[in-house]
C-alpha atoms as a PDB file:
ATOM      1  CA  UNK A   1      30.890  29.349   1.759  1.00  0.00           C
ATOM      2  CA  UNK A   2      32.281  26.240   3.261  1.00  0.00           C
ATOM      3  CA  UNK A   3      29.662  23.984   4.419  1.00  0.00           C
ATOM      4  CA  UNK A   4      29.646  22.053   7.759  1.00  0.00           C
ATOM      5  CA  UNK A   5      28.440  18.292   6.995  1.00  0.00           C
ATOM      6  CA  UNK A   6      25.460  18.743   9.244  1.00  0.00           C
ATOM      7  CA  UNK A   7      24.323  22.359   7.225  1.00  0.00           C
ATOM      8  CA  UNK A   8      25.105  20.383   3.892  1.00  0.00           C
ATOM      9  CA  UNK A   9      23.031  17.305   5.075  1.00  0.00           C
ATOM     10  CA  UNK A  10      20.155  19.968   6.352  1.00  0.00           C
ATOM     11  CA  UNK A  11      20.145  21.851   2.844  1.00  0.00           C
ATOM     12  CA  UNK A  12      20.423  18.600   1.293  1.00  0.00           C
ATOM     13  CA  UNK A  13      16.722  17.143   2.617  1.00  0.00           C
ATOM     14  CA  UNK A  14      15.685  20.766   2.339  1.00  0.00           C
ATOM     15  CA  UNK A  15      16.381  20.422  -1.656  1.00  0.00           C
ATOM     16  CA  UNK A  16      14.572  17.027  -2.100  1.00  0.00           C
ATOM     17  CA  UNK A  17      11.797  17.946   0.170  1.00  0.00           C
ATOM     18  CA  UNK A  18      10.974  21.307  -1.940  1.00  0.00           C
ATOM     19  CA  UNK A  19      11.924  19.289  -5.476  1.00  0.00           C
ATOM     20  CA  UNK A  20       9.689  16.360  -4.738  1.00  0.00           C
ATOM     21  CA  UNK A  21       7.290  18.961  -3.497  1.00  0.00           C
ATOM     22  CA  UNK A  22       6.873  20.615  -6.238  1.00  0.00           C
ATOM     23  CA  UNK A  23       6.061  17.817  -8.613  1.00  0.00           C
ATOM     24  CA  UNK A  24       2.708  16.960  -6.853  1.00  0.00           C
ATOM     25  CA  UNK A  25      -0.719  18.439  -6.695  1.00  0.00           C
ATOM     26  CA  UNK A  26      -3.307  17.537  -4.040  1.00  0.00           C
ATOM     27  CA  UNK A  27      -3.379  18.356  -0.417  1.00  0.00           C
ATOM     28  CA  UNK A  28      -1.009  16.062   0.850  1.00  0.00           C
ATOM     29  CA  UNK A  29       2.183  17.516   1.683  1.00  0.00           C
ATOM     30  CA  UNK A  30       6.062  16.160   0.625  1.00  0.00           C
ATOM     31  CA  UNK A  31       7.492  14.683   4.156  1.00  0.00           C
ATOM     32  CA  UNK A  32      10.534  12.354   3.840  1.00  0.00           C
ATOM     33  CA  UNK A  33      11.462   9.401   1.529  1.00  0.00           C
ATOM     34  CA  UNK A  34      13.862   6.569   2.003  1.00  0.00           C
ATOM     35  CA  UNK A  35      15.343   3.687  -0.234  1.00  0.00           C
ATOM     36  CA  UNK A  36      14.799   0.586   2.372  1.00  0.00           C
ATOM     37  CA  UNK A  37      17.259  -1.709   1.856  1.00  0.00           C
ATOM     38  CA  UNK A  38      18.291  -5.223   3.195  1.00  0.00           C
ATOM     39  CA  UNK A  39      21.038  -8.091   2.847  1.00  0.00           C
ATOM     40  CA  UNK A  40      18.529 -11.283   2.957  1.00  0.00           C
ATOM     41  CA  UNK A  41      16.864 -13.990   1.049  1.00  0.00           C
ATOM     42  CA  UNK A  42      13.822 -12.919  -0.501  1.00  0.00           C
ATOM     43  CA  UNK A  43      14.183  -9.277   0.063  1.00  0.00           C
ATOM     44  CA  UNK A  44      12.156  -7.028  -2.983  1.00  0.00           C
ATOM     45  CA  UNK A  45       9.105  -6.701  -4.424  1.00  0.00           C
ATOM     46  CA  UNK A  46       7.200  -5.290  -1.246  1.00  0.00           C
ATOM     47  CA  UNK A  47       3.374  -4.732  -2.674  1.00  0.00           C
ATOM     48  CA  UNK A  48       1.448  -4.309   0.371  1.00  0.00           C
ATOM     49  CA  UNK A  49       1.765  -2.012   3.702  1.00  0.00           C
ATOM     50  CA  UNK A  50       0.786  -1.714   7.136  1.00  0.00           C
ATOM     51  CA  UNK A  51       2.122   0.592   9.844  1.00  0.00           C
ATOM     52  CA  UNK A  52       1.010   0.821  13.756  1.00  0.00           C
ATOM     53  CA  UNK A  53      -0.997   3.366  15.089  1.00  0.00           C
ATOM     54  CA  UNK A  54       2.323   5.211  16.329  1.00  0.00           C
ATOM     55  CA  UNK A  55       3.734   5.257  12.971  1.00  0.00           C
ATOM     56  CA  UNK A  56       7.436   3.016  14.085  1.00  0.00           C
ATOM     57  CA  UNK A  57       6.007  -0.265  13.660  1.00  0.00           C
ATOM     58  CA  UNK A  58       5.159  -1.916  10.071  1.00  0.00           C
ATOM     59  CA  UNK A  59       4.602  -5.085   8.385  1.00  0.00           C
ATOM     60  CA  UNK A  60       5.215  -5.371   4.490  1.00  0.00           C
ATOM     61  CA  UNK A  61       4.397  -8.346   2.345  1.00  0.00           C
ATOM     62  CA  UNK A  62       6.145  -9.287  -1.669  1.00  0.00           C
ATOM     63  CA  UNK A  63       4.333 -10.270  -4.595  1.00  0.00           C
ATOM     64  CA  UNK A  64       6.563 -13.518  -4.612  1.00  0.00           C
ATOM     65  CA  UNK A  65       4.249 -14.593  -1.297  1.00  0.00           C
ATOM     66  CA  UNK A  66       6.759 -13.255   1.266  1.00  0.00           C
ATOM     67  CA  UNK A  67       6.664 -11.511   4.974  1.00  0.00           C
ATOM     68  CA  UNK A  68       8.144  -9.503   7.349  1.00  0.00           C
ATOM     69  CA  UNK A  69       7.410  -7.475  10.352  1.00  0.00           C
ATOM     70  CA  UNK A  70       9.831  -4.120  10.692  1.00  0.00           C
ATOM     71  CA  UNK A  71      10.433  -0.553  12.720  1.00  0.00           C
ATOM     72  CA  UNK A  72      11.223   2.520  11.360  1.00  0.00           C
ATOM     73  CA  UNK A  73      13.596   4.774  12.702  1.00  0.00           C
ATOM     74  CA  UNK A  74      12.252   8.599  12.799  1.00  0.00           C
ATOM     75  CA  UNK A  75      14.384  11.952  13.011  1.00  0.00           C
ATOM     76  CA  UNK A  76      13.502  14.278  15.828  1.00  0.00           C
ATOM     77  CA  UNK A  77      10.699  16.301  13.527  1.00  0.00           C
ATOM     78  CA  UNK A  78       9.130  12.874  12.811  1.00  0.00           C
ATOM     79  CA  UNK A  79      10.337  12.106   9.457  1.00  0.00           C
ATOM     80  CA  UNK A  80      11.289   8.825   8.140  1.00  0.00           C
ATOM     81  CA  UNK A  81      15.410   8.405   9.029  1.00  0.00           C
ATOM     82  CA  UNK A  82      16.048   4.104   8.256  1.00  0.00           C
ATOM     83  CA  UNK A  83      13.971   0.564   8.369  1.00  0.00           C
ATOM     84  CA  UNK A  84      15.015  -2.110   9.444  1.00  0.00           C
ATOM     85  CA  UNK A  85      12.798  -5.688   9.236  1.00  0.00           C
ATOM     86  CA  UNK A  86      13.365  -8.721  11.205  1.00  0.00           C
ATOM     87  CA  UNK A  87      13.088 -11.936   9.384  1.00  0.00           C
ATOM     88  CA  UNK A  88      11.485 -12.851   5.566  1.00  0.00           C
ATOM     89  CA  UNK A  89       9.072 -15.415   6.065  1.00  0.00           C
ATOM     90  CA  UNK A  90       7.267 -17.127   3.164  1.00  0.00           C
ATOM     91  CA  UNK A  91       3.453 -17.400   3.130  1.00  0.00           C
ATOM     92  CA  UNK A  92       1.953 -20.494   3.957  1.00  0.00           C
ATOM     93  CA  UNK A  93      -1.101 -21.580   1.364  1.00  0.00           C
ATOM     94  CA  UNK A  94      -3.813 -23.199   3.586  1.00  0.00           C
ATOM     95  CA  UNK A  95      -2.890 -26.256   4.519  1.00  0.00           C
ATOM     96  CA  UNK A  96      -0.539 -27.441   1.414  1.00  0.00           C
ATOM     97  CA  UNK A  97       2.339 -25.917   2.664  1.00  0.00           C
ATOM     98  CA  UNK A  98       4.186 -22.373   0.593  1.00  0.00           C
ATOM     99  CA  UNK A  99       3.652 -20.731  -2.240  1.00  0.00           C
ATOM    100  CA  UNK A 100       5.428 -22.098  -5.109  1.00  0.00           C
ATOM    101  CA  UNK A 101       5.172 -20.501  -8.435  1.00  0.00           C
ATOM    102  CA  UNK A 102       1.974 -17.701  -9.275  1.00  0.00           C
ATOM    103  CA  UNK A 103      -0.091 -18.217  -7.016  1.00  0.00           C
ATOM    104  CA  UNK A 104       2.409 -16.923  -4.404  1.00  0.00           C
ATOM    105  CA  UNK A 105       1.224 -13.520  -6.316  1.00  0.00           C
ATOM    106  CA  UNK A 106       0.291 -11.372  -2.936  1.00  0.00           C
ATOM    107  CA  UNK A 107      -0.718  -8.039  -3.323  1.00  0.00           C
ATOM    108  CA  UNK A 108      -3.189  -6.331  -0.475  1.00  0.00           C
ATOM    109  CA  UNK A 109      -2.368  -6.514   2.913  1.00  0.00           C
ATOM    110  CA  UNK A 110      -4.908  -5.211   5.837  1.00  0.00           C
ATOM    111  CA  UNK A 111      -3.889  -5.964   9.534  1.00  0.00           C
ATOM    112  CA  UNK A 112      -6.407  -6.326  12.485  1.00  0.00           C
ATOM    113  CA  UNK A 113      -6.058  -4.875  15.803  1.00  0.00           C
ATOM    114  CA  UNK A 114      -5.679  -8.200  17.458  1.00  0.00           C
ATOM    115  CA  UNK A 115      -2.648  -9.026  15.169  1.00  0.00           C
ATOM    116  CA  UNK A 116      -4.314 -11.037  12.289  1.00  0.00           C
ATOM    117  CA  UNK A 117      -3.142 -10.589   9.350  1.00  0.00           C
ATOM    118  CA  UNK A 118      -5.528 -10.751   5.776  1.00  0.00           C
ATOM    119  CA  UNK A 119      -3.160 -10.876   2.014  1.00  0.00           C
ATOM    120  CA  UNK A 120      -5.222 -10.499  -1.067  1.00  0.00           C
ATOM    121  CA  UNK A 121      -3.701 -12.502  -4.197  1.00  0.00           C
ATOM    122  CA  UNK A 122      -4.254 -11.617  -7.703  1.00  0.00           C
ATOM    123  CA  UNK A 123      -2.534 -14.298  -9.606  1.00  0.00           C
ATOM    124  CA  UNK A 124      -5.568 -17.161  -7.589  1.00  0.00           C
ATOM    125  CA  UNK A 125      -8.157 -14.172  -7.027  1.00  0.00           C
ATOM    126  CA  UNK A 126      -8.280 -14.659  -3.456  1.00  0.00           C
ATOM    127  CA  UNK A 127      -8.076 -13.233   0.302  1.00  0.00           C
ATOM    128  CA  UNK A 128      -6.679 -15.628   2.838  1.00  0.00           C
ATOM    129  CA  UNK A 129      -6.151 -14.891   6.691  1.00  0.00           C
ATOM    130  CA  UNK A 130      -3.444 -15.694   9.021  1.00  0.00           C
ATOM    131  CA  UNK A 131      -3.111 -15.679  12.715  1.00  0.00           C
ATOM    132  CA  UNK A 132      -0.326 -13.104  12.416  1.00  0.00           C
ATOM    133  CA  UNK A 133       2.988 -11.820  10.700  1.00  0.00           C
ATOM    134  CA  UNK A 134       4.624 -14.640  10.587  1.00  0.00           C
ATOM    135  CA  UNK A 135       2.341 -16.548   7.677  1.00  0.00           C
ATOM    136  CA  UNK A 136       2.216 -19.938   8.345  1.00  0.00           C
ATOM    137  CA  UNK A 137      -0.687 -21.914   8.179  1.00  0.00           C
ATOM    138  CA  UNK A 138      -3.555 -19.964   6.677  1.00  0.00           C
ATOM    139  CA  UNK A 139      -7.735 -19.881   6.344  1.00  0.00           C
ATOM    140  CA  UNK A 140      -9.411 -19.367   2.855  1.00  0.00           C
ATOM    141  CA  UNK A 141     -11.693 -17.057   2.970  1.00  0.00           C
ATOM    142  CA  UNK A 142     -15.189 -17.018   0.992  1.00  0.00           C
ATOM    143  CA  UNK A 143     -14.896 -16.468  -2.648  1.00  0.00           C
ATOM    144  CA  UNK A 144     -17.398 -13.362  -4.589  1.00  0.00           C
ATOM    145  CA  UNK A 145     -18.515 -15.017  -7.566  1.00  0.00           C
ATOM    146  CA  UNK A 146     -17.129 -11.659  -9.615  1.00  0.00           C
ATOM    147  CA  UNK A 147     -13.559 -13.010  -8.170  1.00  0.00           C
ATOM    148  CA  UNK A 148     -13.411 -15.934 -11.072  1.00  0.00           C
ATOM    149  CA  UNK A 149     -13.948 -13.592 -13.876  1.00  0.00           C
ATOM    150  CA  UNK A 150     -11.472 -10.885 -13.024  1.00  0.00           C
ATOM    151  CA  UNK A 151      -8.402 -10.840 -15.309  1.00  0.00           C
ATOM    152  CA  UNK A 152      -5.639 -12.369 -14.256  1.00  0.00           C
ATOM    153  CA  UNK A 153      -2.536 -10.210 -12.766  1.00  0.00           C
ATOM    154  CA  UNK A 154      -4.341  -7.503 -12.444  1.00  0.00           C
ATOM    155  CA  UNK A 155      -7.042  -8.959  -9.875  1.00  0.00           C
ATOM    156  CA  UNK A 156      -7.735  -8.233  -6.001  1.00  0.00           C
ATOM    157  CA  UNK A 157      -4.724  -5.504  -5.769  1.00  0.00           C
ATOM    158  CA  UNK A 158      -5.530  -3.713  -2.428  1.00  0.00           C
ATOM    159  CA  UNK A 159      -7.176  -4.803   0.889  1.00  0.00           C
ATOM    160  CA  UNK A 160      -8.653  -2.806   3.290  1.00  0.00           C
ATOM    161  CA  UNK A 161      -9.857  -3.131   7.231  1.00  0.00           C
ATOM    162  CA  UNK A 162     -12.428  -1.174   8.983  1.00  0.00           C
ATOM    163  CA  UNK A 163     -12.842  -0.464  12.953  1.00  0.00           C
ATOM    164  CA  UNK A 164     -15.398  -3.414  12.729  1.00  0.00           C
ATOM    165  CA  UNK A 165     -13.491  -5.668  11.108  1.00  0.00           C
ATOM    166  CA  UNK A 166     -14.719  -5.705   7.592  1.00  0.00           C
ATOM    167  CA  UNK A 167     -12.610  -5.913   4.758  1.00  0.00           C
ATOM    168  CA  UNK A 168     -12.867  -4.168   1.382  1.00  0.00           C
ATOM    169  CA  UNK A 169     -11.158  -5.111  -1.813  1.00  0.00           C
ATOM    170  CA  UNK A 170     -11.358  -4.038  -5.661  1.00  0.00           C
ATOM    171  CA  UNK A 171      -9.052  -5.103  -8.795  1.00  0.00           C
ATOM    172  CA  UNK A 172      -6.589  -3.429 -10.405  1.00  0.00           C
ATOM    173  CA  UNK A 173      -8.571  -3.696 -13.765  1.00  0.00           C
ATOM    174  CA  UNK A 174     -12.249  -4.741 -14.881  1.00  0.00           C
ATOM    175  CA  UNK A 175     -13.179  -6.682 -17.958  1.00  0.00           C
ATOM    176  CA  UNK A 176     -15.860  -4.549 -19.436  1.00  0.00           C
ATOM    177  CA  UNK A 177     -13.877  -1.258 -18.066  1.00  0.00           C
ATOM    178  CA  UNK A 178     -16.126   1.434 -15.948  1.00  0.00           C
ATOM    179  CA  UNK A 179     -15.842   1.728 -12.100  1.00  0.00           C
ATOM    180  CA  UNK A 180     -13.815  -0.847 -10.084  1.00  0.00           C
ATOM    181  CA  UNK A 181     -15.730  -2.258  -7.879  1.00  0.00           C
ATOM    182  CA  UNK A 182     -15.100  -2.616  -4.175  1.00  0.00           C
ATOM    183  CA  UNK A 183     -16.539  -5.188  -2.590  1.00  0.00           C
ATOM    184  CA  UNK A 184     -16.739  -5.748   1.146  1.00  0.00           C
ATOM    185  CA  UNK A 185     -16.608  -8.889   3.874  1.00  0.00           C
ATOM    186  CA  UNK A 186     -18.510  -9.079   6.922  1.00  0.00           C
ATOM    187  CA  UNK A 187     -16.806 -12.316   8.704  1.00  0.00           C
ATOM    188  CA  UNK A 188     -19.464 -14.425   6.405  1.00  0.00           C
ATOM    189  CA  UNK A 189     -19.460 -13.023   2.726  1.00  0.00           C
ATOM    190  CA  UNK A 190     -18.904 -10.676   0.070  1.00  0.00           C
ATOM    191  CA  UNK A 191     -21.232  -8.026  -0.985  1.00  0.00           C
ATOM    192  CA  UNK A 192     -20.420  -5.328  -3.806  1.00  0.00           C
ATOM    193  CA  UNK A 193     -20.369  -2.321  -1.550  1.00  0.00           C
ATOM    194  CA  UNK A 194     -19.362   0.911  -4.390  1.00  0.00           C
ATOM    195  CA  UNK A 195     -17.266   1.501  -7.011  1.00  0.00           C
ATOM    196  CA  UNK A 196     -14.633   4.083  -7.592  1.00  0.00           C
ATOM    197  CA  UNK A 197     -14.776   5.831 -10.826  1.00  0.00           C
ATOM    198  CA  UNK A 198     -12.511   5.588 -13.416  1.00  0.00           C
ATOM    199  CA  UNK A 199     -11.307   8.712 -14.637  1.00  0.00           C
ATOM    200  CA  UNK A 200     -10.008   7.103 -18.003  1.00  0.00           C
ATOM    201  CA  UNK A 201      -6.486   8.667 -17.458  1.00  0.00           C
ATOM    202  CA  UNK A 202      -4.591   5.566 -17.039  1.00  0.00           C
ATOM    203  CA  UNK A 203      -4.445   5.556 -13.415  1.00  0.00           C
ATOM    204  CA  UNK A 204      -5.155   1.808 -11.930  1.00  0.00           C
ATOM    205  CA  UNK A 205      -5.649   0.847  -8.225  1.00  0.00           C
ATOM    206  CA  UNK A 206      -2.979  -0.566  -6.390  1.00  0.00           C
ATOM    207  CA  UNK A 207      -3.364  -0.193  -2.637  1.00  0.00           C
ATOM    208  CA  UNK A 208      -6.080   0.983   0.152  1.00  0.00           C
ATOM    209  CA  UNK A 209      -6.435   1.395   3.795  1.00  0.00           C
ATOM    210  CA  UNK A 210      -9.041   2.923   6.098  1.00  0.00           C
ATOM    211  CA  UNK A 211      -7.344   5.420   8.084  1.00  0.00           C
ATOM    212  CA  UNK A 212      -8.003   6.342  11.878  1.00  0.00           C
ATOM    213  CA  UNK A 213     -10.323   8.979  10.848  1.00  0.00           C
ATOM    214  CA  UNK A 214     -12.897   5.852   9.099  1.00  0.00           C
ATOM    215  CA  UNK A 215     -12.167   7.240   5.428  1.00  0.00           C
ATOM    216  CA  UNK A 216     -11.030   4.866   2.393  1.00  0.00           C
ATOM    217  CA  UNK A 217      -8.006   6.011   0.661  1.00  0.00           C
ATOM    218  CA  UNK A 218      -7.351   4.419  -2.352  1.00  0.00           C
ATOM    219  CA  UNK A 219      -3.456   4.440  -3.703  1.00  0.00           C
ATOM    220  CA  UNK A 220      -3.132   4.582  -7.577  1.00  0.00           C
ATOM    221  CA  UNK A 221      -0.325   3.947 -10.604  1.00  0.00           C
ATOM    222  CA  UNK A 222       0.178   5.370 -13.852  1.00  0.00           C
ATOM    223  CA  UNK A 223       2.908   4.040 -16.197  1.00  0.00           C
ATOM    224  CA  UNK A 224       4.753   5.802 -18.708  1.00  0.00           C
ATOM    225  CA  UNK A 225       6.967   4.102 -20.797  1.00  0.00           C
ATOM    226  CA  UNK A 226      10.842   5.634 -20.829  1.00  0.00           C
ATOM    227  CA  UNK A 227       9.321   8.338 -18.335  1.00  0.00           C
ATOM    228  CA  UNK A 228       8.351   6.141 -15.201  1.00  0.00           C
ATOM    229  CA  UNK A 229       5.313   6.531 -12.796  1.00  0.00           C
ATOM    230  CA  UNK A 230       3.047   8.534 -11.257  1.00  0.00           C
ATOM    231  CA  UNK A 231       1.056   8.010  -8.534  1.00  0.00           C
ATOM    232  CA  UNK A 232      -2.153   9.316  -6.945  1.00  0.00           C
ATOM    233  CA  UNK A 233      -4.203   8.933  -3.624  1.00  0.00           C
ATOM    234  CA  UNK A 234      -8.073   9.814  -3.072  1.00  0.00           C
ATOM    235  CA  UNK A 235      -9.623   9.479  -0.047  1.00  0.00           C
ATOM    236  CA  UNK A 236     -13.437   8.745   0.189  1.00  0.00           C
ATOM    237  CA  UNK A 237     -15.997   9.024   2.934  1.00  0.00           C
ATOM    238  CA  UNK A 238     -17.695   5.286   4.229  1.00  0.00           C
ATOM    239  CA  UNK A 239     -21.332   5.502   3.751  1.00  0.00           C
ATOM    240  CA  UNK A 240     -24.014   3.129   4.954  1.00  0.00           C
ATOM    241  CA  UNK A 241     -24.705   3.049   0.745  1.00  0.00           C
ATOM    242  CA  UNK A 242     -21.003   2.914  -0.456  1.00  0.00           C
ATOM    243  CA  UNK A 243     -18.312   5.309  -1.125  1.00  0.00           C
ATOM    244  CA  UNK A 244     -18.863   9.119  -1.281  1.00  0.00           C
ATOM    245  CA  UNK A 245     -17.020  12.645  -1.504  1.00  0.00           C
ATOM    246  CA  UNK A 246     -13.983  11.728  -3.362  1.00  0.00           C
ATOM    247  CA  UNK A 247     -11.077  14.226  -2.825  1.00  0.00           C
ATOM    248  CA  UNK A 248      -7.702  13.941  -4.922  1.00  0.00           C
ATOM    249  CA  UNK A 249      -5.126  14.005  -1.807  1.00  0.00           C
ATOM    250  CA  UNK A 250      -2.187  13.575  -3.959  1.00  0.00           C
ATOM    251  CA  UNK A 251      -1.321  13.612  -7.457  1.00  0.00           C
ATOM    252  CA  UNK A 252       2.588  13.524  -8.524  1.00  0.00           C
ATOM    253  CA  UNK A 253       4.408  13.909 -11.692  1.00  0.00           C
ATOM    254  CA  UNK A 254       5.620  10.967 -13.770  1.00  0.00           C
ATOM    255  CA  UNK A 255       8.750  10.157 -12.388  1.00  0.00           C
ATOM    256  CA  UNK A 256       8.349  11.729  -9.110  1.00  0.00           C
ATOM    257  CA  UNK A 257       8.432   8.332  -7.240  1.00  0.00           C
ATOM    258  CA  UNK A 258       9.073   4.627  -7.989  1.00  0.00           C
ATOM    259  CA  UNK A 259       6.292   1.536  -8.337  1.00  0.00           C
ATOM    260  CA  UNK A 260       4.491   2.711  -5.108  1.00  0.00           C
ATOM    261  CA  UNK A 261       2.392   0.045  -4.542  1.00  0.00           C
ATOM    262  CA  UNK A 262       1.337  -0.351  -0.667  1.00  0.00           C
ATOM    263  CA  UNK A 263      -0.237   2.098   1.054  1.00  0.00           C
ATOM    264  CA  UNK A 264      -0.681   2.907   4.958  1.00  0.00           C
ATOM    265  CA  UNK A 265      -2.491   5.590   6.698  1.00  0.00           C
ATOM    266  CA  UNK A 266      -1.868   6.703  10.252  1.00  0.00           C
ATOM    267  CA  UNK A 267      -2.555   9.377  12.431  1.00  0.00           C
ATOM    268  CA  UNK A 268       1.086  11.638  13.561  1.00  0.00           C
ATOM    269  CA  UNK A 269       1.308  13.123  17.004  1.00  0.00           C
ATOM    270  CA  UNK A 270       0.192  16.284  15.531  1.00  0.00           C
ATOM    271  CA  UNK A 271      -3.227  15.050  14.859  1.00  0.00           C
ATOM    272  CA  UNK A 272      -2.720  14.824  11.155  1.00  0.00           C
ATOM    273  CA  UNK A 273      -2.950  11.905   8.414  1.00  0.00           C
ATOM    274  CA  UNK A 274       0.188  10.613   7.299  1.00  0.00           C
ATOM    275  CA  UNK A 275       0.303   8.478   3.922  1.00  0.00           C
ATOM    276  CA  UNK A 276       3.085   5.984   3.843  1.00  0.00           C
ATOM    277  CA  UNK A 277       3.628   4.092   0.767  1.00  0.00           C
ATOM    278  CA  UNK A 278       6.047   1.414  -0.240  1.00  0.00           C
ATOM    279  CA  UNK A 279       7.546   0.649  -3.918  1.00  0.00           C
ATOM    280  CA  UNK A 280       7.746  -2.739  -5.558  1.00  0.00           C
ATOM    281  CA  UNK A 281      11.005  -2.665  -7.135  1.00  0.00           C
ATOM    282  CA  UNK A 282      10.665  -6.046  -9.728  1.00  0.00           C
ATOM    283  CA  UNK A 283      13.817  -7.328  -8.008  1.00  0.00           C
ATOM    284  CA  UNK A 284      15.288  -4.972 -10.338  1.00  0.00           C
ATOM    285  CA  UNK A 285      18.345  -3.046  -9.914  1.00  0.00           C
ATOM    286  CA  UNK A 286      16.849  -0.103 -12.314  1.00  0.00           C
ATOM    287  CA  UNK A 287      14.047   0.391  -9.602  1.00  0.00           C
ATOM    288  CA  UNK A 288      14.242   1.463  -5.904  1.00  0.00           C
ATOM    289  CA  UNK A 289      12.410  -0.152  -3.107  1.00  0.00           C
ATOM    290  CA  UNK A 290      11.473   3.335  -1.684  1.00  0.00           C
ATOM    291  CA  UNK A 291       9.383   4.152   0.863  1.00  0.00           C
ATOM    292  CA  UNK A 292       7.804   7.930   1.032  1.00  0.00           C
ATOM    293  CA  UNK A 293       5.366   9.829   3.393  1.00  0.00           C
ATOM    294  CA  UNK A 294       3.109  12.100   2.765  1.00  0.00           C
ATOM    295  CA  UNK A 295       1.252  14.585   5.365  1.00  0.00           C
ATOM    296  CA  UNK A 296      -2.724  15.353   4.688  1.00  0.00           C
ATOM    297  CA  UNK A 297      -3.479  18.747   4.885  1.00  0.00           C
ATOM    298  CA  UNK A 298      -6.781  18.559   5.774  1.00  0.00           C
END
């Protein structure tokens, strides 16, 4: 059979969609991937995620303390067709200027509705707050006391906002292993609001967001060596008492996906929950900075 470019382009996506479909468990649902590329300073690493309420509009931040602000360019069914980000801008540190060296380490992103933007750091266990995506100048925000003991590198990973504006954060690893705990800020301090439990499979938290619907989904990585990584997304219910009714949306197969590392959740024009989530590629050319989408069945 001789195939037309556009039938061998739509049995093409139909290939990867039922391929990468079928090396996942859960009840989120393969959608589209793409490998998000760019010719500028600065570009790789991309650890954190945020995407608007219509699902074209995005903001991404690097784990060498970088920027940038971004559309995405949809098919006509909705799935994920390009990227394209305007400029990389480097964080600003307070009022001493960039980031220079680890402390640049960024890692959780959360934006607000009015366009602020919050960065969690885990090299200088931290959260700091900017006026928006261009990170200049920025505020320190009040320390936990837990945030000096955490272990270094694998500190305050993911960042979270709520319809009120609170923020919720938890490391990527605990000293004296047992639940990560997530710990919340009201605009004055930090409390330890839950924990998520840890399943003791190897699976570490590396992103969060609150979706429309006011649940906490928590993005996590597994790493096998020589076979890659596999990721994993629960979603829990906010409680005046903490976190509750965890449900595994997503679980893939080592190797399904790269380093996904930010996560996003938004609500389609169908009414459903979309998961986007972004891969830190180590400035490496052996990884991909890929960005995939996932659709809750719910």
């Amino acid at each position: 059979m001789r195939f037309r470019p556009g039938r061998a382009l739509i049995l093409f996506a139909a290939a990867l969609v039922l391929g990468i479909a079928g090396r996942s468990e859960g009840r989120a649902t393969f959608v589209s991937r793409i490998v998000w590329t760019m010719d500028a300073p600065g570009f790789g690493g991309w650890s954190g995620l945020d995407v608007t309420d219509d699902g074209r509009g995005f903001v991404a931040i690097s784990d060498r303390g970088r920027i940038t602000a971004g559309t995405f360019r949809r098919d006509g069914a909705g799935r994920l067709a390009g990227a394209r980000a305007g400029e990389i801008h480097r964080l600003g540190d307070s009022a001493r200027g960039f980031f220079r060296g680890d402390p640049r380490d960024a890692e959780g992103l959360a934006v607000a509705p009015d366009g602020r933007v919050f960065v969690a750091f885990e090299a200088v266990n931290r959260v700091l707050a900017y006026a928006d995506a261009r990170g200049r100048e920025a505020t320190v925000l009040p320390l936990h006391l837990d945030f000096i003991g955490l272990i270094p590198n694998t500190s305050l990973e993911a960042l979270a906002i709520d319809a009120s504006g609170a923020l919720y954060t938890l490391p990527e690893a605990v000293v004296t292993g047992g639940p990560f705990p997530v710990y919340r800020f009201d605009g004055q301090s930090w409390d330890r609001f839950g924990a998520v439990r840890d399943r003791g499979d190897g699976f570490a938290p590396v992103g969060a967001d609150i979706g429309p619907d006011g649940r906490f989904y928590l993005l996590e990585r597994r790493y096998v060596e020589r076979t890659g990584f596999a990721t994993r997304v629960r979603r829990y219910d906010l409680t005046e008492t903490g976190l509750a009714n965890e449900t595994d949306l997503l679980v893939t197969r080592t190797g399904t996906h790269d380093n996904l590392e930010g996560l996003a959740v938004w609500r389609d024009p169908g009414g459903r929950m979309r998961l986007t989530m972004v891969a830190d590629d180590n400035f490496g050319h052996w990884q991909k900075p890929e960005i995939v989408e996932y659709l809750v069945r719910d």
